[in-house]
Protein backbone atom coordinates (compact mmCIF):
# COMPACT_ATOMS: atom_id res chain seq x y z
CA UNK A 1 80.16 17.23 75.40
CA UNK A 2 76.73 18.27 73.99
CA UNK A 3 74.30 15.29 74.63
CA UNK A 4 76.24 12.97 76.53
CA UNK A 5 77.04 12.63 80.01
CA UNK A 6 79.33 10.93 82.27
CA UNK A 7 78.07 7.00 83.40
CA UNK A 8 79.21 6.32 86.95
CA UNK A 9 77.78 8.88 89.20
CA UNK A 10 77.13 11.73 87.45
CA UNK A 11 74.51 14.51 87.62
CA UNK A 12 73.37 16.92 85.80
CA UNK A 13 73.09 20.80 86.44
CA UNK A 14 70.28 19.89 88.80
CA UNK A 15 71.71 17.20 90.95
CA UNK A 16 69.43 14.36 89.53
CA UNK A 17 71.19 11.45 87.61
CA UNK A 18 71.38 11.60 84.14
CA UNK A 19 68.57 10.76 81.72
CA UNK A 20 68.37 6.92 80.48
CA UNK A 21 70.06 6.74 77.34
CA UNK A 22 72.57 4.79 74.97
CA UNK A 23 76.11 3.96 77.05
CA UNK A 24 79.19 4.50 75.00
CA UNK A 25 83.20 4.11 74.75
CA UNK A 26 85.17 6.81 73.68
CA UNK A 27 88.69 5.62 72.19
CA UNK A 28 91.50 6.24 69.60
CA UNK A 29 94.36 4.08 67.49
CA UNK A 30 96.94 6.75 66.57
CA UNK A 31 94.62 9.56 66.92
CA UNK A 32 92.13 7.91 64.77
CA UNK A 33 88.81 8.32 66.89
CA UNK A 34 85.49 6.62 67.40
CA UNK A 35 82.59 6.02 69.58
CA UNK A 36 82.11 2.82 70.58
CA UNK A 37 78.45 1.25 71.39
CA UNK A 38 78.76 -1.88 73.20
CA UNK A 39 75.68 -4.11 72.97
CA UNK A 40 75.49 -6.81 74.39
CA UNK A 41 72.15 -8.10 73.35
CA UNK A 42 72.48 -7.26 69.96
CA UNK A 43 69.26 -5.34 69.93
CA UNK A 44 70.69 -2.00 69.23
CA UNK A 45 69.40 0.32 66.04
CA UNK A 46 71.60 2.46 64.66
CA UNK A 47 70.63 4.97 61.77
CA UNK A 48 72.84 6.85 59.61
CA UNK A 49 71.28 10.21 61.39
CA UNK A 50 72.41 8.99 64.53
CA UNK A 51 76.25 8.23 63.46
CA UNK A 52 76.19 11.84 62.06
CA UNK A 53 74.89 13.68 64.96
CA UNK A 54 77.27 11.92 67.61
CA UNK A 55 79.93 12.12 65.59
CA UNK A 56 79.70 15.91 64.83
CA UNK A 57 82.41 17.46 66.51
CA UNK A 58 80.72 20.40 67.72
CA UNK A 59 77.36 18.94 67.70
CA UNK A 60 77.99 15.59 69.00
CA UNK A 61 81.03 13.54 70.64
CA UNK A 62 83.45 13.70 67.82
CA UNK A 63 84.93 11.01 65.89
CA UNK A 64 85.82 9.67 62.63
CA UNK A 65 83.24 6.59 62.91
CA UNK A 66 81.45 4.57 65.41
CA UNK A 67 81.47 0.86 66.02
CA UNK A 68 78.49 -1.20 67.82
CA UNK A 69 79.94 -3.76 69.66
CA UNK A 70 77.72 -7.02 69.51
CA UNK A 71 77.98 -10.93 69.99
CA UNK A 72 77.46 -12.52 66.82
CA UNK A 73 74.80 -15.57 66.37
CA UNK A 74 75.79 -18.79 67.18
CA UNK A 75 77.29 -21.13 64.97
CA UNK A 76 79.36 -18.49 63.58
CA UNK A 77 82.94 -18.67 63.20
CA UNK A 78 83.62 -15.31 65.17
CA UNK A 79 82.63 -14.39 68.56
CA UNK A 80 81.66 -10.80 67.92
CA UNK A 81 80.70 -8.69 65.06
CA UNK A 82 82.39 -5.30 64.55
CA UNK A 83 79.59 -3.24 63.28
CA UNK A 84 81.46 0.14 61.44
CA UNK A 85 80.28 3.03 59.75
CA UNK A 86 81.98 6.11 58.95
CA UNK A 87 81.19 9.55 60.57
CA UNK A 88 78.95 10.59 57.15
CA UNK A 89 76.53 7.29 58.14
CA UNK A 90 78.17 5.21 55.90
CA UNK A 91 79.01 1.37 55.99
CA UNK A 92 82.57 0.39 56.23
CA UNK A 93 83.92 -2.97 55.22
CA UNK A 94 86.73 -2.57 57.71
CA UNK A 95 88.94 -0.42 60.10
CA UNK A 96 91.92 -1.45 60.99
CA UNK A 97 92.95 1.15 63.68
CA UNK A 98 88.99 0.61 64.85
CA UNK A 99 89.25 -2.88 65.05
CA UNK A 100 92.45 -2.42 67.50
CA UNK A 101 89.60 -0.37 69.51
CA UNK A 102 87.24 -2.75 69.37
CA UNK A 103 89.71 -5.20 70.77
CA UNK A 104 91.08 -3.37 73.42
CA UNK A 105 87.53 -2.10 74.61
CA UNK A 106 86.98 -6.06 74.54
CA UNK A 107 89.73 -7.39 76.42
CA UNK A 108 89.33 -4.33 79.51
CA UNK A 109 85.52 -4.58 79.78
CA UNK A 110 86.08 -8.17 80.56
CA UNK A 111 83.87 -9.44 77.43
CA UNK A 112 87.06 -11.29 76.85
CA UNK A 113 90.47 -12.94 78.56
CA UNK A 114 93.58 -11.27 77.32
CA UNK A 115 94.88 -13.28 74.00
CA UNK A 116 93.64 -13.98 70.74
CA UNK A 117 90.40 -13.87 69.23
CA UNK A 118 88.30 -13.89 66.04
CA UNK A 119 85.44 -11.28 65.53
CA UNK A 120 83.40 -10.57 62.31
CA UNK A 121 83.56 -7.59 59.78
CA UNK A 122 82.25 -6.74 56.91
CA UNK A 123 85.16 -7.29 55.26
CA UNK A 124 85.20 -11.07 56.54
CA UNK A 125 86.52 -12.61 59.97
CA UNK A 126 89.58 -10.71 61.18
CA UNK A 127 91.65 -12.05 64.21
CA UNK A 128 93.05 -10.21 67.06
CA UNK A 129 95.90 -10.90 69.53
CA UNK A 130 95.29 -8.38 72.37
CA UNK A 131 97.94 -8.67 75.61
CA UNK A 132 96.43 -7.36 79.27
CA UNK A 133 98.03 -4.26 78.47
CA UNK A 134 100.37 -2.42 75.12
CA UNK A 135 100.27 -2.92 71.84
CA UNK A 136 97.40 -4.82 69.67
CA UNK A 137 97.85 -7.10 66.24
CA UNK A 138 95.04 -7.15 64.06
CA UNK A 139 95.01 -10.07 61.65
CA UNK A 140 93.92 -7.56 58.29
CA UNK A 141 93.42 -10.54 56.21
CA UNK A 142 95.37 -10.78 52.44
CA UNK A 143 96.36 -8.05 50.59
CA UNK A 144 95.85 -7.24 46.72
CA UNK A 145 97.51 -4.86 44.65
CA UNK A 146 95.50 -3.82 41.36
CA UNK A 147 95.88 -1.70 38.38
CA UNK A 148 97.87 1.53 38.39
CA UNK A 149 95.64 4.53 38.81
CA UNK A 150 96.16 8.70 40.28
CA UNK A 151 94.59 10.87 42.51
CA UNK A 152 94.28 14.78 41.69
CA UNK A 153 94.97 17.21 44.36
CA UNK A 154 94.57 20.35 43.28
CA UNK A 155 96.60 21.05 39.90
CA UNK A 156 98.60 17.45 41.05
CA UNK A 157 98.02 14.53 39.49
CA UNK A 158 99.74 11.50 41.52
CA UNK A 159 100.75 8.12 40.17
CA UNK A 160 99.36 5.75 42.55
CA UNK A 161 98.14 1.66 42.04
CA UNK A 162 94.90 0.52 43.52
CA UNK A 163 95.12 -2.06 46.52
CA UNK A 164 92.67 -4.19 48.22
CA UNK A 165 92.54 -4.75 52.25
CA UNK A 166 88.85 -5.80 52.39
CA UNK A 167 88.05 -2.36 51.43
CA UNK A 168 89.05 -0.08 48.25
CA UNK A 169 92.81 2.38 48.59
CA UNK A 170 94.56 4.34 46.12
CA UNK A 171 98.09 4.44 47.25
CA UNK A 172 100.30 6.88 45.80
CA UNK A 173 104.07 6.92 46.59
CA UNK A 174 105.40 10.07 45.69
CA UNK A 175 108.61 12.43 46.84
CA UNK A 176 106.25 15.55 47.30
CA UNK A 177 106.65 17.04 50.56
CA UNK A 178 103.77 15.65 52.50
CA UNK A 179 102.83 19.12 53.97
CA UNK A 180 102.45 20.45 51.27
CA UNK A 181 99.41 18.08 50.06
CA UNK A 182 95.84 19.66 50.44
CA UNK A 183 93.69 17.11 51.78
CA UNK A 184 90.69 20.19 52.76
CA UNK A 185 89.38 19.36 49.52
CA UNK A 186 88.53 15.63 48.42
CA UNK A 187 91.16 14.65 45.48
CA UNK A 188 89.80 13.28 42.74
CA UNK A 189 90.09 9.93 41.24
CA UNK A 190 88.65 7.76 38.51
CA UNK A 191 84.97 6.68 39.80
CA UNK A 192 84.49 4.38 36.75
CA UNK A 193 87.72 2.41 38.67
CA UNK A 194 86.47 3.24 42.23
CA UNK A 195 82.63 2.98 41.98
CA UNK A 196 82.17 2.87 45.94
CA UNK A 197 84.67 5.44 46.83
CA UNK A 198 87.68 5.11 47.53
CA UNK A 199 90.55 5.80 50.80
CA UNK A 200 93.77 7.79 49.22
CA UNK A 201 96.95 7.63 50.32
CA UNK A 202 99.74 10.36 50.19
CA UNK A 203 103.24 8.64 50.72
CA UNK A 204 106.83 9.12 50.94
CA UNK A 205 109.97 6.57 51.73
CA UNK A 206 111.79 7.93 54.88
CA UNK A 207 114.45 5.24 55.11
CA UNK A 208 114.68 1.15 54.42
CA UNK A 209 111.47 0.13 55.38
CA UNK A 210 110.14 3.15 56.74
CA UNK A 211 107.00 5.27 55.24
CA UNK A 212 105.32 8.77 56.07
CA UNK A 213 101.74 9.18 55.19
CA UNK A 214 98.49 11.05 55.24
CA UNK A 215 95.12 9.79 54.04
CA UNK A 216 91.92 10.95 53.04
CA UNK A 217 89.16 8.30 54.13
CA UNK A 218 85.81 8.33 51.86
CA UNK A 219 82.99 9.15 54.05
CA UNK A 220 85.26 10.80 56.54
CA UNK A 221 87.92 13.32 55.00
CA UNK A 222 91.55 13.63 55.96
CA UNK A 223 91.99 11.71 59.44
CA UNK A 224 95.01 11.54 61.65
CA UNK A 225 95.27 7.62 60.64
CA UNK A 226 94.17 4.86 58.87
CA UNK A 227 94.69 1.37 59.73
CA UNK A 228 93.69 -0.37 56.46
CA UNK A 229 95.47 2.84 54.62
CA UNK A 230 98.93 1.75 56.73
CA UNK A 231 98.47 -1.80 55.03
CA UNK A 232 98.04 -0.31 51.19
CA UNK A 233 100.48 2.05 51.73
CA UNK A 234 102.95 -0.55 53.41
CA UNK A 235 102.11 -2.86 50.36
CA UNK A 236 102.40 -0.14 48.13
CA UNK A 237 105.76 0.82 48.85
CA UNK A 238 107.19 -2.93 48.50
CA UNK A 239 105.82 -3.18 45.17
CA UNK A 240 107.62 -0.12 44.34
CA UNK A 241 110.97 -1.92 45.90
CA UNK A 242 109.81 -5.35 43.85
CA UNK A 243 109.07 -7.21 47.05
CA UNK A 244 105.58 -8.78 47.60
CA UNK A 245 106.76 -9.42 51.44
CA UNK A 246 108.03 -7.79 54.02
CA UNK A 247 107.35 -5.54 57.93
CA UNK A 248 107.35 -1.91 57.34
CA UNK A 249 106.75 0.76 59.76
CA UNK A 250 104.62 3.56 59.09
CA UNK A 251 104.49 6.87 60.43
CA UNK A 252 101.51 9.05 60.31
CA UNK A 253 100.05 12.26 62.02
CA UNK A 254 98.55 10.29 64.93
CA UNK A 255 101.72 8.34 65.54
CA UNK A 256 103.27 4.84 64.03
CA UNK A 257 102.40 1.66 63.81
CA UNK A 258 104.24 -1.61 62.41
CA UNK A 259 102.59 -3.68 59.52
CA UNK A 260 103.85 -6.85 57.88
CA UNK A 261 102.84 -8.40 54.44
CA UNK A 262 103.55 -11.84 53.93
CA UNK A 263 102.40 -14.01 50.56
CA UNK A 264 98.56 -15.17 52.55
CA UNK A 265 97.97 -12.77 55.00
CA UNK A 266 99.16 -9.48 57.01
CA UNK A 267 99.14 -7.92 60.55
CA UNK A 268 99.05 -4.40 61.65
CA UNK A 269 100.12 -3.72 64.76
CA UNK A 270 99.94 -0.49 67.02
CA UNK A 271 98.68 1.79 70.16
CA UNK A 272 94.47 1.42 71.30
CA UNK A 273 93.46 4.06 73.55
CA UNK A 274 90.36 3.89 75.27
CA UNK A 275 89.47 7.53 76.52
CA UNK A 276 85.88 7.78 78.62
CA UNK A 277 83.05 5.80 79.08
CA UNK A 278 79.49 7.82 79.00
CA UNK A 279 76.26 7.60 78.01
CA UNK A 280 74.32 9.21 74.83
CA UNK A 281 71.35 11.47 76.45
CA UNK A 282 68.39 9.24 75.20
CA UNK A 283 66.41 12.60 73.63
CA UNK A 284 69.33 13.21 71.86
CA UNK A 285 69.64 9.73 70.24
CA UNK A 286 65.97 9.70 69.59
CA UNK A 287 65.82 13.62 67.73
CA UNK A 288 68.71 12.20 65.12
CA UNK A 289 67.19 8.81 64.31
């Protein structure tokens, strides 16, 4: 991978040990990818440039976003802060199939003991419940469906309704054929509704309580997940069935995961991979800051 290199005993081309530089985690939640920067002393600067370039996937590591990993101050009511932004540089309120990431990365580092914990987003504190090993719950917080609304893909227009999960989705639960959907090209919506942007959502119904999706993430572009977009879509589709409750599973080009609604809060749970550890060559983080 162009300007990183491997962290426990690696050389490069001439022998000598790799160049000092920024360490990173490499890791996925249903194919959903980021770069991880753990640190520790919460001293680390992180421009937009920099999320670009190392997210490039022929430039850079690849991934949809990157996360800095960092202890929050004292007296706060989490113990660490989940810094995202998405790959165009961009702050993120939240990630849900990050945040399993985050946790994982947290819990298999050693940072943390296997269990539950609380960390801090920019969508508020978020809780996690992370075993030793499998699956990880995310705590997303409540959820809020809003005014009806559509997305236009192409010459489609599609009915959707607006939903809040700490961060904006158009949901849109529709019996097209999701393969047919061209997400290549950002679908349009109403900006006067959706000033910040906006995460869209392509769904069908596959059975009782079971959803197929794709999603185009603002700042990103279609991506093989989204764990906030499982949540609006999951709440989406109960409206639809005129239930405000309920555990749906979702299905979506990276995989599946499980989320429940219930009338104060909701949960997603699902896979968090963590792929390679590495470090950022220092001249490369330095040229893209």
């Amino acid at each position: 991978m162009t300007g990183a290199s491997a962290s426990s005993g690696a050389r490069t081309s001439t022998g000598a040990p790799p160049a000092a530089g920024v360490p990173f985690v490499k890791g996925h939640g249903t194919e959903n990818d980021f770069v991880l920067l753990p640190d520790p002393d919460g001293t680390l600067q992180v421009t937009a440039g920099q999320v670009r370039a190392v997210c490039d996937r022929h430039a850079g590591l690849g991934a949809d976003g990157i996360i800095r990993v960092a202890p929050v101050q004292p007296g706060s009511d989490a113990a660490f802060v989940m810094d995202y932004r998405n790959a165009d540089g961009s702050f993120a309120q939240m990630c849900g199939n990050g945040a399993r990431v985050f946790a994982r990365f947290l819990v298999d580092s050693g940072w943390v003991s296997p269990g539950g914990l609380r960390f801090s987003t920019r969508g508020g504190v978020r809780t996690a419940d992370v075993p030793a090993v499998g699956d990880v719950t995310i705590g997303m917080g409540p959820v809020t469906i809003g005014r009806p609304s559509t997305a236009r893909i192409g010459e489609r227009e599609i009915a959707g309704v607006s939903v809040d999960v700490g961060n904006p989705h158009l949901a849109c639960l529709t019996d097209i054929d999701l393969a047919s959907v061209d997400l290549s090209v950002p679908p349009r919506y109403d900006e006067l509704g959706f000033p910040e942007g906006v995460n869209i959502e392509i769904i069908t119904s596959t059975g009782p309580d079971q959803i197929r999706m794709r999603v185009h993430e603002r700042g990103v572009g279609e991506t093989r997940s989204c764990g906030t977009g499982t949540v609006a879509a999951a709440a989406a589709y109960l409206q639809a069935n005129e239930r405000s409750t309920g555990t749906v599973s979702v299905s979506v080009p990276g995989g599946a995961v499980t989320v429940t609604i219930t009338d104060e809060d909701s949960t997603l749970t699902g896979p968090a991979v963590l792929v390679a550890f590495g470090t950022i060559d220092d001249a490369f983080w330095q040229r893209h800051r």
